[in-house]
PDB file of N, CA and C in Angstrom:
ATOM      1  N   UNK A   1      10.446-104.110  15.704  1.00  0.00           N
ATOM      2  CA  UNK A   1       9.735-104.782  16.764  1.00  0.00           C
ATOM      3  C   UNK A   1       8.248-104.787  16.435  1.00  0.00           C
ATOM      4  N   UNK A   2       7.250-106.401  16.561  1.00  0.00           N
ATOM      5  CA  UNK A   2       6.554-106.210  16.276  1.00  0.00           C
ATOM      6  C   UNK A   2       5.494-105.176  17.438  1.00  0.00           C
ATOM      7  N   UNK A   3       4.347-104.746  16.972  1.00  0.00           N
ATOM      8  CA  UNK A   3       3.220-104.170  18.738  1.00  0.00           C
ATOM      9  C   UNK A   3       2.138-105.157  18.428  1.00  0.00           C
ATOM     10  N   UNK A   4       1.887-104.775  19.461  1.00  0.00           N
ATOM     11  CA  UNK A   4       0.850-106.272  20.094  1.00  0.00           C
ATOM     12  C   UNK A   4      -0.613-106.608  19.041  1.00  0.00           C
ATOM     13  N   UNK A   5      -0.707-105.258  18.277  1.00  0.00           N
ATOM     14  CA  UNK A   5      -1.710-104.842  17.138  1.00  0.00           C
ATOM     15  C   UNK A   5      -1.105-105.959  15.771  1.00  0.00           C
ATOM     16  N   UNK A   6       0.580-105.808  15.745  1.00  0.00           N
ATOM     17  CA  UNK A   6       0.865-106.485  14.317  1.00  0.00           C
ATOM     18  C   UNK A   6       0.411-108.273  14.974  1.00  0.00           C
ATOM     19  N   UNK A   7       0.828-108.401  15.960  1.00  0.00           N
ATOM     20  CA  UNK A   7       0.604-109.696  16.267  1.00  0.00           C
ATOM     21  C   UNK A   7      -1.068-110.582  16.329  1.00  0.00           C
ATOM     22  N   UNK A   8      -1.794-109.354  16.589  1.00  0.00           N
ATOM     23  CA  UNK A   8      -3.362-109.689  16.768  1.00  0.00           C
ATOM     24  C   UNK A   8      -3.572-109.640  15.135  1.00  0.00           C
ATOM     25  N   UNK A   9      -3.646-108.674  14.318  1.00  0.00           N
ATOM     26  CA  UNK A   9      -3.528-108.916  12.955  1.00  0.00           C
ATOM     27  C   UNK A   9      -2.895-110.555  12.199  1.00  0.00           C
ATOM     28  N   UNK A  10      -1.830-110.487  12.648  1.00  0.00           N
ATOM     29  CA  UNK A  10      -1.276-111.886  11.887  1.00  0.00           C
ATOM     30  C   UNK A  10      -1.583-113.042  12.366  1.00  0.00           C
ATOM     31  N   UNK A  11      -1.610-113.189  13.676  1.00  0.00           N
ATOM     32  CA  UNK A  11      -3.119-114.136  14.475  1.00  0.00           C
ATOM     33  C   UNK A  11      -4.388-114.063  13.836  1.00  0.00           C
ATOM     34  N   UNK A  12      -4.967-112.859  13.213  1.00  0.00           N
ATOM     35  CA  UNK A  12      -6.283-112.666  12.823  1.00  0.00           C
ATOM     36  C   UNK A  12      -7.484-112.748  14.290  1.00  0.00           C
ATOM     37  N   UNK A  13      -6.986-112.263  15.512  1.00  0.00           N
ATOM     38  CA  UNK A  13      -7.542-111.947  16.311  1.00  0.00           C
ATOM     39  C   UNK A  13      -7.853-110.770  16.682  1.00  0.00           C
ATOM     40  N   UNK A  14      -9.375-110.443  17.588  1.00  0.00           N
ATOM     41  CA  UNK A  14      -9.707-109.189  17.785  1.00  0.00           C
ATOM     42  C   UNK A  14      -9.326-109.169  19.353  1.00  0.00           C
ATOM     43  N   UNK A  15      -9.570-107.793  19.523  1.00  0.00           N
ATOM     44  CA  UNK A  15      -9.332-107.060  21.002  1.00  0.00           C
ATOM     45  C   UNK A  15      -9.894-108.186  21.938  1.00  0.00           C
ATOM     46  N   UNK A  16     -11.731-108.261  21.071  1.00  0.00           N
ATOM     47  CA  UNK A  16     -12.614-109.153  22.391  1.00  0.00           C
ATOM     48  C   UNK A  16     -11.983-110.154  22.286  1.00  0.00           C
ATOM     49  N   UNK A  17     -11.403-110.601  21.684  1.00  0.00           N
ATOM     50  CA  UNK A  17     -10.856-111.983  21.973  1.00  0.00           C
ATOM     51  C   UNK A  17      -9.954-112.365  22.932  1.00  0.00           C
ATOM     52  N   UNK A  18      -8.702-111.501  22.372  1.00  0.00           N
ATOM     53  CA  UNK A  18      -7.745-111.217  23.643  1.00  0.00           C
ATOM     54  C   UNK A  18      -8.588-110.995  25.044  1.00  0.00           C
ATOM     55  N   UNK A  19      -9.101-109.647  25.017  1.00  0.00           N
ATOM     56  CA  UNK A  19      -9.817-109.544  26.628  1.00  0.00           C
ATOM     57  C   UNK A  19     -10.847-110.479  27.342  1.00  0.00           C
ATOM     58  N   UNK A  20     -10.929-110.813  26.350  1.00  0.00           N
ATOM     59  CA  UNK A  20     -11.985-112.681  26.711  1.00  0.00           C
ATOM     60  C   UNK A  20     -10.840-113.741  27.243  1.00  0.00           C
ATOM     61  N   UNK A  21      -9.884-113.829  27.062  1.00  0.00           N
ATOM     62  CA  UNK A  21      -8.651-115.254  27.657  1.00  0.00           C
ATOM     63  C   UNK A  21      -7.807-114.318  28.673  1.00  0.00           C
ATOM     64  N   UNK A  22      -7.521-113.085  28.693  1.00  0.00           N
ATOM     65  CA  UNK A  22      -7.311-111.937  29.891  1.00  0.00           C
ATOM     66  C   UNK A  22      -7.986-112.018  31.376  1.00  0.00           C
ATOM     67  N   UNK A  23      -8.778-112.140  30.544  1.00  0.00           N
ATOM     68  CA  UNK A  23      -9.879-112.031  31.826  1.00  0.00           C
ATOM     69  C   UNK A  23     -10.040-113.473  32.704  1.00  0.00           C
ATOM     70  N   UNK A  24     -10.577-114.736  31.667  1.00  0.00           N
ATOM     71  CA  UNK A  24     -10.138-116.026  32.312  1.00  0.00           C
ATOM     72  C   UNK A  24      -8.953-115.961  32.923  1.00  0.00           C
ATOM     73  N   UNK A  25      -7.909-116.288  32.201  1.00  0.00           N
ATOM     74  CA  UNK A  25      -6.261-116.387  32.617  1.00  0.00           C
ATOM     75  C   UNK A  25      -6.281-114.870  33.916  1.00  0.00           C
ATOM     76  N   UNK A  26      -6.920-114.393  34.263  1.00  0.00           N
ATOM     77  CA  UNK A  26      -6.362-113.160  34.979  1.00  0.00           C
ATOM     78  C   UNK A  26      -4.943-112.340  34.764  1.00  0.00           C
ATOM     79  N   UNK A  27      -4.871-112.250  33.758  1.00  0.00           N
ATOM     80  CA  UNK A  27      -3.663-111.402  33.258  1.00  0.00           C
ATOM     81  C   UNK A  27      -3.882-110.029  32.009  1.00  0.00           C
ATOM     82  N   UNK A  28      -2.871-109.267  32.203  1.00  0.00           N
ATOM     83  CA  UNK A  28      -3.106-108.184  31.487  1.00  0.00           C
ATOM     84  C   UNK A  28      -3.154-108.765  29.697  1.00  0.00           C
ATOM     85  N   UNK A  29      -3.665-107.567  29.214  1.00  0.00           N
ATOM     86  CA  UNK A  29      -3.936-107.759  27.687  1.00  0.00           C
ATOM     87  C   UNK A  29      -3.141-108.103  26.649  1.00  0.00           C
ATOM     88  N   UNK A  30      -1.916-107.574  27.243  1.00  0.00           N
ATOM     89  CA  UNK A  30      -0.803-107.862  26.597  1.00  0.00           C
ATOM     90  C   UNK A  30      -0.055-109.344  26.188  1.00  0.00           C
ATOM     91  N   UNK A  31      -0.119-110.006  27.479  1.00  0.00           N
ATOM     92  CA  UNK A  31       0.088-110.961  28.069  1.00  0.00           C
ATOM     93  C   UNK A  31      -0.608-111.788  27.372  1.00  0.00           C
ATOM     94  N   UNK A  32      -1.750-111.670  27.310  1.00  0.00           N
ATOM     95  CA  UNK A  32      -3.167-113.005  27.212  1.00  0.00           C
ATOM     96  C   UNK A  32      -2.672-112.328  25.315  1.00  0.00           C
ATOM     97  N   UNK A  33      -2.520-111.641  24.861  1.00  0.00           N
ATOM     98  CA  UNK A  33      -2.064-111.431  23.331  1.00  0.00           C
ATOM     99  C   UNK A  33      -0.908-112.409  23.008  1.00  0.00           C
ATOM    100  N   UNK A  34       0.299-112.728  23.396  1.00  0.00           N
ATOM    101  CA  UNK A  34       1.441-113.342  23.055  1.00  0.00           C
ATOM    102  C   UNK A  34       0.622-114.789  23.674  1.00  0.00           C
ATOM    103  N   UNK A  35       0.114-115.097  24.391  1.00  0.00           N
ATOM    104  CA  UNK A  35      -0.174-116.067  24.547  1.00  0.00           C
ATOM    105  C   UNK A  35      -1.220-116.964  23.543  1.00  0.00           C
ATOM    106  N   UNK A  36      -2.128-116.113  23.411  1.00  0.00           N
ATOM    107  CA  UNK A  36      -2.955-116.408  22.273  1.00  0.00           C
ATOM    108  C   UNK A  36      -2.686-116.440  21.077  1.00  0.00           C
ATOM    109  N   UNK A  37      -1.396-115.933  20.595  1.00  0.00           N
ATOM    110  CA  UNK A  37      -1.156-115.593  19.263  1.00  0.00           C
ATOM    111  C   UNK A  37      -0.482-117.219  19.012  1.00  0.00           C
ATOM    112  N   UNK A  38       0.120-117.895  19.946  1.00  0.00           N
ATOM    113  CA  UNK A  38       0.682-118.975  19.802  1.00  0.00           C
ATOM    114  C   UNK A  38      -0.086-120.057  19.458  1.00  0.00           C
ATOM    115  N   UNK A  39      -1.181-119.790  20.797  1.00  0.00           N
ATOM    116  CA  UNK A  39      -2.197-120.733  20.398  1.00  0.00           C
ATOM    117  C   UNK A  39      -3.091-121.366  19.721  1.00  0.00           C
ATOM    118  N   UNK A  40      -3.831-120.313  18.652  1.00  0.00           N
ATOM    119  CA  UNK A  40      -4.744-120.547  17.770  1.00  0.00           C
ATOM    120  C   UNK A  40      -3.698-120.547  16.350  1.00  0.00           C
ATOM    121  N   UNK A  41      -2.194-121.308  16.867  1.00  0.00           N
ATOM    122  CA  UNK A  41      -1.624-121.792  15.298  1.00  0.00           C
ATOM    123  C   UNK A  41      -1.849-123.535  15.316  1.00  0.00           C
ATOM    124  N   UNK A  42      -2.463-123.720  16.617  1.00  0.00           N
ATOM    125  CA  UNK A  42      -2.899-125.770  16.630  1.00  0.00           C
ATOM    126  C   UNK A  42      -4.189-125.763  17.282  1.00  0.00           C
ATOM    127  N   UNK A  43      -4.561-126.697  16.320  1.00  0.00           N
ATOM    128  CA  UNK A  43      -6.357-127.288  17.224  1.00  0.00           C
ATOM    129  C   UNK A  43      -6.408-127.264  18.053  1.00  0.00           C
ATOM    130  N   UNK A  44      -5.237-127.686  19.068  1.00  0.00           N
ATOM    131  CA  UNK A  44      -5.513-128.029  20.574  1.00  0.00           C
ATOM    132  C   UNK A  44      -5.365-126.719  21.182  1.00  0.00           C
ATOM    133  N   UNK A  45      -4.870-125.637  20.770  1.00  0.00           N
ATOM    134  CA  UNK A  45      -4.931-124.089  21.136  1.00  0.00           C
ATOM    135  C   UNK A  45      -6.201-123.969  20.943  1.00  0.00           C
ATOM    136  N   UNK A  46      -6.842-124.065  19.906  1.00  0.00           N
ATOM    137  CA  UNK A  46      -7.784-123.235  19.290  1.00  0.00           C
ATOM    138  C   UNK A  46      -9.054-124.382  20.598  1.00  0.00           C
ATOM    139  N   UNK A  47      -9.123-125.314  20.743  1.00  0.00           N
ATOM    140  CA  UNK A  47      -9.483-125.801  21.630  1.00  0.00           C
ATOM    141  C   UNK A  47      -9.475-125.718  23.019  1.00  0.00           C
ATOM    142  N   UNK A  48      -8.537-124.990  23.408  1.00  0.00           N
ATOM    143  CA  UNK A  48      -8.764-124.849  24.796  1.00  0.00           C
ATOM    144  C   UNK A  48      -9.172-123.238  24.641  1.00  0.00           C
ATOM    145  N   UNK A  49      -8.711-122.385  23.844  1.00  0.00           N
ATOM    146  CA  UNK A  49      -8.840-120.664  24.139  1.00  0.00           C
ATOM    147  C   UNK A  49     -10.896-121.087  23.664  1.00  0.00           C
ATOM    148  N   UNK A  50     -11.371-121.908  22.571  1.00  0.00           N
ATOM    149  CA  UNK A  50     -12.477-121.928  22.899  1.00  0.00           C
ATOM    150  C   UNK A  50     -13.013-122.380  24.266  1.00  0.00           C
ATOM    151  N   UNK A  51     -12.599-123.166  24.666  1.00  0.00           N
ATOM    152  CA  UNK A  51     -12.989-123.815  26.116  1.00  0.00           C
ATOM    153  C   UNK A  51     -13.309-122.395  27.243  1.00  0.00           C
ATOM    154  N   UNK A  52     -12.133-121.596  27.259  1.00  0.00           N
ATOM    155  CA  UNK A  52     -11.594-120.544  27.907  1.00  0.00           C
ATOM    156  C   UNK A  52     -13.080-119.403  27.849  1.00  0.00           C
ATOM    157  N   UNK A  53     -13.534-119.633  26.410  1.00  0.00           N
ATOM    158  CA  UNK A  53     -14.264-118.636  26.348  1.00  0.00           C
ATOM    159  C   UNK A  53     -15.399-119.446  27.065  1.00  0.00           C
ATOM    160  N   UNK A  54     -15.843-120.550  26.855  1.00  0.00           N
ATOM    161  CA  UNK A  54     -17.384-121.352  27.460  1.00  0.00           C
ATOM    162  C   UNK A  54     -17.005-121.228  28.311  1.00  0.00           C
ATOM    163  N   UNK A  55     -16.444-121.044  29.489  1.00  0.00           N
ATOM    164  CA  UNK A  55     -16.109-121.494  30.798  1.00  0.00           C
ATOM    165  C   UNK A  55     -16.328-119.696  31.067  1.00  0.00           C
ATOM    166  N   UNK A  56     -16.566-118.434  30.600  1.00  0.00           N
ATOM    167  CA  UNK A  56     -16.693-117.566  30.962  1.00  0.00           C
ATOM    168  C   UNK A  56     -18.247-117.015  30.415  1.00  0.00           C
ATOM    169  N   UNK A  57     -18.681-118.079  29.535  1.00  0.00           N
ATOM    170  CA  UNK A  57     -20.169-117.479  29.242  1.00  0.00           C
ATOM    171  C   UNK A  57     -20.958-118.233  30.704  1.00  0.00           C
ATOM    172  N   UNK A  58     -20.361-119.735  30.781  1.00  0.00           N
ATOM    173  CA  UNK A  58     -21.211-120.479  31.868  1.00  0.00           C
ATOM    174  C   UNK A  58     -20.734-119.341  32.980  1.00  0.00           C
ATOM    175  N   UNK A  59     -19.870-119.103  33.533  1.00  0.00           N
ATOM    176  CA  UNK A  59     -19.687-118.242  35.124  1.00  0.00           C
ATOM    177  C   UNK A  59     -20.732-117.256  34.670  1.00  0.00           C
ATOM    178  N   UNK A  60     -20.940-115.945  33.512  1.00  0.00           N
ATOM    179  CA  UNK A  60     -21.987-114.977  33.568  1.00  0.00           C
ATOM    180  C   UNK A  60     -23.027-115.287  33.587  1.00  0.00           C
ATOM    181  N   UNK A  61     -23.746-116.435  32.885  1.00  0.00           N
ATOM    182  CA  UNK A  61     -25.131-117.333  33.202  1.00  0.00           C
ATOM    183  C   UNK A  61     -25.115-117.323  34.459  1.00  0.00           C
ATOM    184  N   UNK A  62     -24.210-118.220  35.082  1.00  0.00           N
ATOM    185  CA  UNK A  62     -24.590-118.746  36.582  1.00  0.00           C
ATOM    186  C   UNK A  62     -24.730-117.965  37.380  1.00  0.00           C
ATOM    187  N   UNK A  63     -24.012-116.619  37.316  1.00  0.00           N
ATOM    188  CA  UNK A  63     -23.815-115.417  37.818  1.00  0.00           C
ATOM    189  C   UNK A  63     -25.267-114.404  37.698  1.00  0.00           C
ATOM    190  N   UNK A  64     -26.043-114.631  37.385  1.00  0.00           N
ATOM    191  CA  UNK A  64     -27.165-113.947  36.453  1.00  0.00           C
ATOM    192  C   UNK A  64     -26.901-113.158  35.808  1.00  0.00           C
ATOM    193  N   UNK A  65     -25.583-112.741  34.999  1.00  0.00           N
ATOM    194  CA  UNK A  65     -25.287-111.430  34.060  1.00  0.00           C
ATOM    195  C   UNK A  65     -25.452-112.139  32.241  1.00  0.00           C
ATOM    196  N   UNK A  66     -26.525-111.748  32.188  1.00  0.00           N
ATOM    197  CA  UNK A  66     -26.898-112.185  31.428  1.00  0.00           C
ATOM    198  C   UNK A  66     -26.364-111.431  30.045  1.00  0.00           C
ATOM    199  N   UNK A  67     -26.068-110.392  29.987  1.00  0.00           N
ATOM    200  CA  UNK A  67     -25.479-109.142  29.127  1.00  0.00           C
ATOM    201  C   UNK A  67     -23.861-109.595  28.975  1.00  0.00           C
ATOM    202  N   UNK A  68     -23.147-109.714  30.126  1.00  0.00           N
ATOM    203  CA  UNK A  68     -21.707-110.550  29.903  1.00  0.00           C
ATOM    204  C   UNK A  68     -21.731-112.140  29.302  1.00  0.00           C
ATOM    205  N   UNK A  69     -23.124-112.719  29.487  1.00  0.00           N
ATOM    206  CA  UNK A  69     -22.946-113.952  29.041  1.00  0.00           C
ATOM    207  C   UNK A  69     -22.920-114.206  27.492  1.00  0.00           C
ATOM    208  N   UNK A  70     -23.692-112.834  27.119  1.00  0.00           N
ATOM    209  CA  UNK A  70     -24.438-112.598  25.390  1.00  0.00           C
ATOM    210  C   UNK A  70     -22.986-112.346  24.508  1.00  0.00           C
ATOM    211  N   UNK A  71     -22.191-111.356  25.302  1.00  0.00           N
ATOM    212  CA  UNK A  71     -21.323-110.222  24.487  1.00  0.00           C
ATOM    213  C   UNK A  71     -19.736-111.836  24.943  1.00  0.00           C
ATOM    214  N   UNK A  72     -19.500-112.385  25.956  1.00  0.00           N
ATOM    215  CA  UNK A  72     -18.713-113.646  25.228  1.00  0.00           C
ATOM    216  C   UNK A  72     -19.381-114.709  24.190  1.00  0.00           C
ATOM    217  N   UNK A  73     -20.307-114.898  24.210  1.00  0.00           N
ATOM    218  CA  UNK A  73     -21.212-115.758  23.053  1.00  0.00           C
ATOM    219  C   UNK A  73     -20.621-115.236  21.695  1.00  0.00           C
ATOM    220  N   UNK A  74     -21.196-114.090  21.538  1.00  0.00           N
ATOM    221  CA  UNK A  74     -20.779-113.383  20.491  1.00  0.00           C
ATOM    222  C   UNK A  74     -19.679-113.300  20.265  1.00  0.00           C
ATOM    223  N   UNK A  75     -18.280-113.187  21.324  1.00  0.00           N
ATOM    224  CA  UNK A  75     -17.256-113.162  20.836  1.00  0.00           C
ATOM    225  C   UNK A  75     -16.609-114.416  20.584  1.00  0.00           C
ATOM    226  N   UNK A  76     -17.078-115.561  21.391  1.00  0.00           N
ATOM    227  CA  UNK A  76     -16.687-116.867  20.854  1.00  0.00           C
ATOM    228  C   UNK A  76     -17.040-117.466  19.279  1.00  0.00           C
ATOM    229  N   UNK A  77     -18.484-116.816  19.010  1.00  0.00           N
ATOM    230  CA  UNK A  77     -18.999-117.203  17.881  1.00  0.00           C
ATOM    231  C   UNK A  77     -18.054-116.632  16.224  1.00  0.00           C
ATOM    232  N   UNK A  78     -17.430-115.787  16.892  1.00  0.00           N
ATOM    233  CA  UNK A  78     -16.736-114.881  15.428  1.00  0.00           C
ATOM    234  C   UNK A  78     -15.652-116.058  15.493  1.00  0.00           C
ATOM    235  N   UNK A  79     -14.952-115.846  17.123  1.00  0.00           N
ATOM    236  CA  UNK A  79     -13.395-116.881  17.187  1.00  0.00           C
ATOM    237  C   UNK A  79     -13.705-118.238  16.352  1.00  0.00           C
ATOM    238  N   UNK A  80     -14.635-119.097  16.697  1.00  0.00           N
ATOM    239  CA  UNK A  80     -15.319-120.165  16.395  1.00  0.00           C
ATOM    240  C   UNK A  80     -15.380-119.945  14.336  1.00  0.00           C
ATOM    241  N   UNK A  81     -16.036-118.844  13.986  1.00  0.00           N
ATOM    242  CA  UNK A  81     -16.268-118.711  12.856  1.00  0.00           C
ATOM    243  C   UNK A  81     -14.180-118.420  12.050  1.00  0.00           C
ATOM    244  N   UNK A  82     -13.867-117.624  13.035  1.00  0.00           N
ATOM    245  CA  UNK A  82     -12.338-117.427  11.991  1.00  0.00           C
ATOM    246  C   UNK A  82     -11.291-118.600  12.408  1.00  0.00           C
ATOM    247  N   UNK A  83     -11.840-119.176  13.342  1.00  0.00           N
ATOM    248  CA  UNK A  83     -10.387-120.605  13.539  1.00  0.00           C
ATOM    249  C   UNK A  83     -11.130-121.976  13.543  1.00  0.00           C
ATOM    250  N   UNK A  84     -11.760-122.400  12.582  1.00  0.00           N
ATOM    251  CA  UNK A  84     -12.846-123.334  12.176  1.00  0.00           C
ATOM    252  C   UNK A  84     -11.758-124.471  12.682  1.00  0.00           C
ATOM    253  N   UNK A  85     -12.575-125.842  13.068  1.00  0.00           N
ATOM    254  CA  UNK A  85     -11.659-126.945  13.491  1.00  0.00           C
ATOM    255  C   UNK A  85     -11.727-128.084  12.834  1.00  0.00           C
ATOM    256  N   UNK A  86     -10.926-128.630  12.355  1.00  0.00           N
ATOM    257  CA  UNK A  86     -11.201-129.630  10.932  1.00  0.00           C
ATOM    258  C   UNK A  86     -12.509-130.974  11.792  1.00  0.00           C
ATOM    259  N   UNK A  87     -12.942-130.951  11.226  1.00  0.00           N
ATOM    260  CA  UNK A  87     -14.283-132.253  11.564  1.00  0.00           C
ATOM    261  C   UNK A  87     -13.150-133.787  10.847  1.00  0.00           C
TER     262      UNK A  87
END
């Protein structure tokens, strides 16, 4: 059986990533893991879990948390950097 670690590995996803579409989606870590692992195997995954993440930097901006807005930036920017989208 795989654990939710072999699956984030063979996805090539990190923790923040998962807890970044967790947190949108309101569901546990686990959860937002099998879900994500599916997703970033098509553009249009990798397109909306990016979406997922802008839509949680804009709420901490708007929110004035400016520290939650930095630390999804950053984690979108790695996602962005390891699931590049063909131009």
């Amino acid at each position: 059986m795989l654990s939710i670690r072999d699956c984030l590995d063979y996805c090539d996803l990190t923790d923040d990533e998962v807890a970044l579409i967790a947190e949108h989606e309101g569901i546990p870590d686990g959860a937002a893991a099998q879900i994500v692992c599916g997703m970033v195997q098509t553009t249009e995954g990798v397109l909306v879990l990016t979406g997922y993440m802008q839509d949680l930097i804009d709420r901490a901006t708007e929110r004035g948390d400016l520290a939650q807005a930095e630390r999804a930036k950053s984690v979108q920017a790695r996602f962005m950097a390891d699931h590049p989208l063909p131009h």
